[in-house]
Protein backbone atom coordinates (compact mmCIF):
# COMPACT_ATOMS: atom_id res chain seq x y z
CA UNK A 1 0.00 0.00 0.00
CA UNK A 2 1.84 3.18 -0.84
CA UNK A 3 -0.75 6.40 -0.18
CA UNK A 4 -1.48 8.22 -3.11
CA UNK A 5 -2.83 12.29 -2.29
CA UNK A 6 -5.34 13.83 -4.61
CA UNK A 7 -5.46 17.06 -5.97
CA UNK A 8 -9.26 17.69 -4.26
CA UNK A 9 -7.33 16.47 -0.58
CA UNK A 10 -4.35 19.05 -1.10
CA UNK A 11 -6.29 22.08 -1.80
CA UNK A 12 -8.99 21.63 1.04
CA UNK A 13 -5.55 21.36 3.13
CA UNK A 14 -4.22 24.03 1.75
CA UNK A 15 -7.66 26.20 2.04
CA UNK A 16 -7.79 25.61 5.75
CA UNK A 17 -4.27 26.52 6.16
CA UNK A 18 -4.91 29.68 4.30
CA UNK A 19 -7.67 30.88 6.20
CA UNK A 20 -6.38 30.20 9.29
CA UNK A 21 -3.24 32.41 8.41
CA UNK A 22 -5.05 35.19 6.62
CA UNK A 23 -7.83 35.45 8.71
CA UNK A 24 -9.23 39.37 7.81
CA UNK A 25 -6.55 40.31 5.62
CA UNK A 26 -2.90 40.05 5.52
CA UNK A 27 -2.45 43.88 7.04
CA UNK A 28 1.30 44.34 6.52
CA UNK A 29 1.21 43.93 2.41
CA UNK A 30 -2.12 45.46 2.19
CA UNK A 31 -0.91 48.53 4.04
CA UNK A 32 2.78 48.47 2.01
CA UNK A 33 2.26 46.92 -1.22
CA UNK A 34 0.51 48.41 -3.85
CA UNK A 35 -1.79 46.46 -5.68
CA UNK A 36 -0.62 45.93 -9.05
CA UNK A 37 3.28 44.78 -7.81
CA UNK A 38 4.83 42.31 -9.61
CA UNK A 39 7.88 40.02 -8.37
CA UNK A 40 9.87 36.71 -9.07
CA UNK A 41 10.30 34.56 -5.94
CA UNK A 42 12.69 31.69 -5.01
CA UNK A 43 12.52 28.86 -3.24
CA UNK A 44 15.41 27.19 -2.12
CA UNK A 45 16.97 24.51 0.04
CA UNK A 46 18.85 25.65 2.59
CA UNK A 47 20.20 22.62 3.69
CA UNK A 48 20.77 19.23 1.63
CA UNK A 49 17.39 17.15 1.55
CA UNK A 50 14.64 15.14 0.28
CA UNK A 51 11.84 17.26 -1.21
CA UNK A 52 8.05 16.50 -0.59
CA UNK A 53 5.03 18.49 -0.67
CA UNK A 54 5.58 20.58 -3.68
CA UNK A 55 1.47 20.63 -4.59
CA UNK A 56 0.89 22.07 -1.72
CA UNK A 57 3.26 25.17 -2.32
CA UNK A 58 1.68 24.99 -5.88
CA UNK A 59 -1.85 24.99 -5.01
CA UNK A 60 -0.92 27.91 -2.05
CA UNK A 61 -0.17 30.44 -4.60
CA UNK A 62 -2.59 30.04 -7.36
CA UNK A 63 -5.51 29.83 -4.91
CA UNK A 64 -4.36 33.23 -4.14
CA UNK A 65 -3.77 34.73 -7.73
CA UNK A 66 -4.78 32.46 -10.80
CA UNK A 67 -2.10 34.28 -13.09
CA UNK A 68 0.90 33.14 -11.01
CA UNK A 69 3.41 31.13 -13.04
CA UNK A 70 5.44 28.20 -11.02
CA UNK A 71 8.61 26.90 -12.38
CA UNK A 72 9.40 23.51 -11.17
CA UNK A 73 13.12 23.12 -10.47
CA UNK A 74 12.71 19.82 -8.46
CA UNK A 75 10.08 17.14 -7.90
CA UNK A 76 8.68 14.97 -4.82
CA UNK A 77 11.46 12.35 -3.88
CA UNK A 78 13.99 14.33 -5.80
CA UNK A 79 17.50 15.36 -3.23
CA UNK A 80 18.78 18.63 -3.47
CA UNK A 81 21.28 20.25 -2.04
CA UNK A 82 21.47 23.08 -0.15
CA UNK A 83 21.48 26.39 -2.39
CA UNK A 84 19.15 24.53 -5.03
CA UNK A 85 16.32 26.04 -6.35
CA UNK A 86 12.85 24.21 -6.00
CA UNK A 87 10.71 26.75 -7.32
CA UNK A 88 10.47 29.80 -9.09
CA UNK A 89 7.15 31.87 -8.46
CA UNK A 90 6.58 34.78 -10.75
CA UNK A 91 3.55 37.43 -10.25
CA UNK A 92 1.15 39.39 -7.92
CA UNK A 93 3.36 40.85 -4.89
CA UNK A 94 0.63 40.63 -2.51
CA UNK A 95 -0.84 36.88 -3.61
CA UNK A 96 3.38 35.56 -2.62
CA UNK A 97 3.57 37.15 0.31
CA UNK A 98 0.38 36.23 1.45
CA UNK A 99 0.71 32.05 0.87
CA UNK A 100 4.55 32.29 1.70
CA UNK A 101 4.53 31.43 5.13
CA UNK A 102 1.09 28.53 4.27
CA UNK A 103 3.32 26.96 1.09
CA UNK A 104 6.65 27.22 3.51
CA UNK A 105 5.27 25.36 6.20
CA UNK A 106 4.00 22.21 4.05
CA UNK A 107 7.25 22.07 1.80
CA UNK A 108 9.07 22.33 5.23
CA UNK A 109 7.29 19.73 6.72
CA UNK A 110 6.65 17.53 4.32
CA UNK A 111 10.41 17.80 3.04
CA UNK A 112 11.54 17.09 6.68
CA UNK A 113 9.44 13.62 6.68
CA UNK A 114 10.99 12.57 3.16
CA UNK A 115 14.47 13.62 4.53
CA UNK A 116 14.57 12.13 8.02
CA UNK A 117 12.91 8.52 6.24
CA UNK A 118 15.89 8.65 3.65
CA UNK A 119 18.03 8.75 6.62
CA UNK A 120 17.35 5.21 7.80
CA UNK A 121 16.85 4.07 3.78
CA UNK A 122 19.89 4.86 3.09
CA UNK A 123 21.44 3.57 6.72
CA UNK A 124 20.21 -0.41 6.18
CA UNK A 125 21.22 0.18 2.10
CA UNK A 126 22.42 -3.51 1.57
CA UNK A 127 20.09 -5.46 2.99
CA UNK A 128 16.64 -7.47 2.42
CA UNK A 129 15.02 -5.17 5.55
CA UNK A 130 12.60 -1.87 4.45
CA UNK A 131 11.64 0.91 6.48
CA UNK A 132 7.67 1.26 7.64
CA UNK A 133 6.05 4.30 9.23
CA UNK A 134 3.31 4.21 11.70
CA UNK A 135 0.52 5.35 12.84
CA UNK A 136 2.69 8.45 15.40
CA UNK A 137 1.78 10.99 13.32
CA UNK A 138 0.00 14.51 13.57
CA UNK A 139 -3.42 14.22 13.48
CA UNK A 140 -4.89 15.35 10.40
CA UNK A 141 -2.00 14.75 8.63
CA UNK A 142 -1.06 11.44 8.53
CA UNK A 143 -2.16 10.75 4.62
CA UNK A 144 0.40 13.47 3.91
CA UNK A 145 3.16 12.57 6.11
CA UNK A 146 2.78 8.88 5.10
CA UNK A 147 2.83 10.37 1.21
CA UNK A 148 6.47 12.24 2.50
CA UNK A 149 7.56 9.14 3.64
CA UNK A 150 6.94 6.68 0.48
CA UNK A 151 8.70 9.75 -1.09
CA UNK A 152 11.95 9.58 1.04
CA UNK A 153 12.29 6.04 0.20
CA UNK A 154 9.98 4.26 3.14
CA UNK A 155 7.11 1.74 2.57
CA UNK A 156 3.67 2.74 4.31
CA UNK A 157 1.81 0.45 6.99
CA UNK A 158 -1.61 0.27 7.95
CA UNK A 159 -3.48 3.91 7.09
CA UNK A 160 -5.34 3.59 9.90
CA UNK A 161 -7.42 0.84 12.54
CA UNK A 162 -9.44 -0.11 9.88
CA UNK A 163 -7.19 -1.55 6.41
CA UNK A 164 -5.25 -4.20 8.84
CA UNK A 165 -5.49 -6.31 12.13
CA UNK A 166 -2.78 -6.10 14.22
CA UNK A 167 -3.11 -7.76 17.08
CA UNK A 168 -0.65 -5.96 20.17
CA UNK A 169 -0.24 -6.43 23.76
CA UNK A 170 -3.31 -4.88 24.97
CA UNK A 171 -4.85 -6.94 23.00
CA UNK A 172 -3.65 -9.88 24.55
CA UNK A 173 -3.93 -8.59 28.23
CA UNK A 174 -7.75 -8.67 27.40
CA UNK A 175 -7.56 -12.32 26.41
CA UNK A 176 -4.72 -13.46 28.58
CA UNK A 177 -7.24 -16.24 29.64
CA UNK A 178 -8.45 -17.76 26.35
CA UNK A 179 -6.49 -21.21 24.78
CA UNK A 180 -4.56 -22.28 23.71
CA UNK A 181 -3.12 -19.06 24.03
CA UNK A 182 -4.27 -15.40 23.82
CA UNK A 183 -2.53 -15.21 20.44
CA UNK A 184 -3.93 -17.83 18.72
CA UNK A 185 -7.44 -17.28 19.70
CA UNK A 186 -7.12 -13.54 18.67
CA UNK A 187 -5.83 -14.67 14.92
CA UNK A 188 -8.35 -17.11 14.91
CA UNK A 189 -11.29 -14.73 15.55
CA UNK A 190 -9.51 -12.15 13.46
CA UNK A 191 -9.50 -14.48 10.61
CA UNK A 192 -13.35 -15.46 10.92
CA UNK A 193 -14.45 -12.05 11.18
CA UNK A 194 -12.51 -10.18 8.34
CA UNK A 195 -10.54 -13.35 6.39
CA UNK A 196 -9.50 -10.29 3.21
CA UNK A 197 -6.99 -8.25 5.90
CA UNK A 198 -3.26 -9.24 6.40
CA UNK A 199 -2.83 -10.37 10.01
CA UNK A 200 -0.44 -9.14 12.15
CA UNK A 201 0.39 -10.21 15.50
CA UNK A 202 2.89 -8.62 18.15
CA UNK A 203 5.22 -10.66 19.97
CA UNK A 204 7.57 -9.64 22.86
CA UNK A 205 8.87 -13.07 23.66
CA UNK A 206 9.84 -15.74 21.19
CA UNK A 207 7.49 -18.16 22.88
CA UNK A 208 4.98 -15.67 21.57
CA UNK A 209 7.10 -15.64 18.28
CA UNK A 210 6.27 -19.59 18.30
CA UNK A 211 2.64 -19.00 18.83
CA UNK A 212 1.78 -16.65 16.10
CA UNK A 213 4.18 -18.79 13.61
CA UNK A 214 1.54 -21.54 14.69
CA UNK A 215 -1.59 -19.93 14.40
CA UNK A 216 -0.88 -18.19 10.58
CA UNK A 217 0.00 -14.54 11.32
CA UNK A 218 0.77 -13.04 7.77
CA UNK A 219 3.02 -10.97 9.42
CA UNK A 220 4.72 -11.14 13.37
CA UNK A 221 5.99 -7.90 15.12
CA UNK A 222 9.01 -8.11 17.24
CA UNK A 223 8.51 -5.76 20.08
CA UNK A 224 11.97 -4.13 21.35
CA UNK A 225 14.13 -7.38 20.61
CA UNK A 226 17.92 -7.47 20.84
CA UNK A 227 19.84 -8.30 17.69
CA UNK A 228 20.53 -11.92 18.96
CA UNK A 229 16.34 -12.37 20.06
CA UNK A 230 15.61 -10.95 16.56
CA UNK A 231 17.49 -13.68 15.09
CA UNK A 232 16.12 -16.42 17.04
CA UNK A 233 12.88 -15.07 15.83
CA UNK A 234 13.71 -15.16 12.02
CA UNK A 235 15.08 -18.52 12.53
CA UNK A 236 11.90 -19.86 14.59
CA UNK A 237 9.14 -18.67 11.75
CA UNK A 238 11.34 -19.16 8.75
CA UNK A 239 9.35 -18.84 5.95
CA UNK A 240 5.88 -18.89 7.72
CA UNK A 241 4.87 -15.05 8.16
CA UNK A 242 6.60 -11.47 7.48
CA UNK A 243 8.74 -9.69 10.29
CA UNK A 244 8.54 -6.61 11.64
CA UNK A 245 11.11 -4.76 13.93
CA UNK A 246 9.80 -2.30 16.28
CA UNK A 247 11.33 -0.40 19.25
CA UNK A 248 14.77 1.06 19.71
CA UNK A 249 15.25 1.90 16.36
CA UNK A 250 17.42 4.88 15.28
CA UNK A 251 19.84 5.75 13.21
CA UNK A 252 22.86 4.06 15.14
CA UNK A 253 20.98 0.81 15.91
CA UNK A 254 18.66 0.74 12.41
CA UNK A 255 21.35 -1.32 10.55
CA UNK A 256 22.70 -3.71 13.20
CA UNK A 257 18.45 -4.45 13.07
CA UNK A 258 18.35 -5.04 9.62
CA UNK A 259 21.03 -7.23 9.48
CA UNK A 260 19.19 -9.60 11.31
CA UNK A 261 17.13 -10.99 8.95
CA UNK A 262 13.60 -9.15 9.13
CA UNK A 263 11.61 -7.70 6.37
CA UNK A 264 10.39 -4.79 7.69
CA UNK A 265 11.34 -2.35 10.59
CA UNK A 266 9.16 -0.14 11.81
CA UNK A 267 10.26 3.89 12.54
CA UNK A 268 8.20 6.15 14.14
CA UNK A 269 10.60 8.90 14.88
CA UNK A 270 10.23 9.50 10.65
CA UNK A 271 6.86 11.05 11.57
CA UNK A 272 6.30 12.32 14.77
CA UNK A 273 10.17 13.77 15.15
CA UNK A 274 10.70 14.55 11.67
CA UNK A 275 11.86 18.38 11.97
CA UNK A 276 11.23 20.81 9.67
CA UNK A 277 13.96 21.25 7.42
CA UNK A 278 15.41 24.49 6.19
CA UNK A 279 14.05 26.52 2.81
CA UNK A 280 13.86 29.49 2.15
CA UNK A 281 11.74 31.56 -0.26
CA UNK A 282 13.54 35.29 -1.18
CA UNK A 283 12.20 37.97 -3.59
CA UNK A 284 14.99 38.65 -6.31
CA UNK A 285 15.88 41.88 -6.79
């Protein structure tokens, strides 16, 4: 599953965020800059990254002033470096200044996502493993930061509660007193109730690994393993199910992980402590 954004999505974003920044009136141009001023704007990286988002800046500027003309210098996934142009915005003064800040923010954003998820992409290059985001993102905007992160290189998980079961340790607290085991009964019912969703099944020991081998998870998730555990895991459910590495994963631990064996490992930090990375947009004189 790889989330795709439309048009119709971006510009109701985008229409929020513009109201919610313009409010009455942007009073600073309409006090300073005379109605009929044209410019040519700029924006550039300021720092080497992965770009994402660029719609949204689009969409920012001609909602504001249909007869605004965009150069594209770069495109969604593309790396820049720092000094690189990513657009060129030519037209109405006041229309620029008034979605800079709205078309900033998303590119920022958006950019930082695709950036911080090429991080560990290109940190486990080598290997069999790929990087998954979750569901830590900011609310409202997890179709577009999951959209930033298939951009920087990642693979997206479940959307939401709803496209996948994935049965975690709460969960199995609630049936801790069913058998055979909590695990197998919850796959079991899981697999009555909706048998067209992938299964997935958490396990924190590999006695729980064993379990959800058994039962027919599609897919097991080893909770906040060690290396060695993580091994022991691949090696129990062979060719049985998927695996997925989750907990303790950064940048100086993310490729010790993948070497392990597992298919997937699982990142939240690429969403919810993704920073905003650093572009600029400047008026030419």
């Amino acid at each position: 599953m790889r989330v795709e954004l439309t048009t119709a999505e971006i510009r109701r974003a985008v229409r929020a965020a513009l109201a919610e920044d313009l409010g009455s009136g942007d009073v600073t141009t309409l006090a300073t800059v005379p109605p009929g001023t044209k410019s040519v704007a700029l924006m550039r990286a300021r720092e080497p990254l992965v770009v994402a988002g660029i719609q949204f800046a689009e969409i920012a500027f001609k909602l504001l002033s249909k007869k605004i003309q965009i150069k594209n210098f770069a495109r969604d996934g593309q790396r820049v470096q720092a000094g690189e142009t990513i657009l060129k915005i030519s037209g109405s003064s006041r229309a620029i200044l008034n979605a800079e800040r709205v078309a900033l923010n998303f590119v920022q954003r958006l950019s930082g996502v695709a950036t911080a998820t090429a991080q560990f992409v290109d940190a486990i290059q080598g290997t069999s493993a790929k990087i998954l985001d979750t569901r830590k993102t900011t609310p409202g905007w997890r179709r577009f930061e999951k959209f930033a992160v298939a951009g920087g290189g990642g693979k997206n998980h479940r959307l939401g509660l709803f496209d996948m079961v994935l049965i975690k340790d709460n969960h199995l607290v609630a049936l801790r007193n069913e058998k055979p085991n909590a695990i197998a009964a919850a796959i079991l019912r899981a697999r009555k109730k909706f048998p067209k969703l992938k299964i997935e099944a958490e396990a924190d020991t590999l006695e729980q690994v064993a379990q959800a081998a058994d039962a027919g998870a599609d897919i097991i998730l080893l909770d906040n393993m060690t290396p060695a555990q993580l091994r022991s895991a691949v090696k129990t459910i062979r060719d049985r199910a998927k695996t997925e590495a989750s907990g303790g994963v950064n940048l100086k631990t993310v490729r010790k992980i993948a070497a392990t064996g597992v298919d997937f490992i699982s990142v939240g930090a690429i969403t919810h402590s993704a920073r905003a990375v650093d572009i600029g947009l400047d008026f030419e004189n």
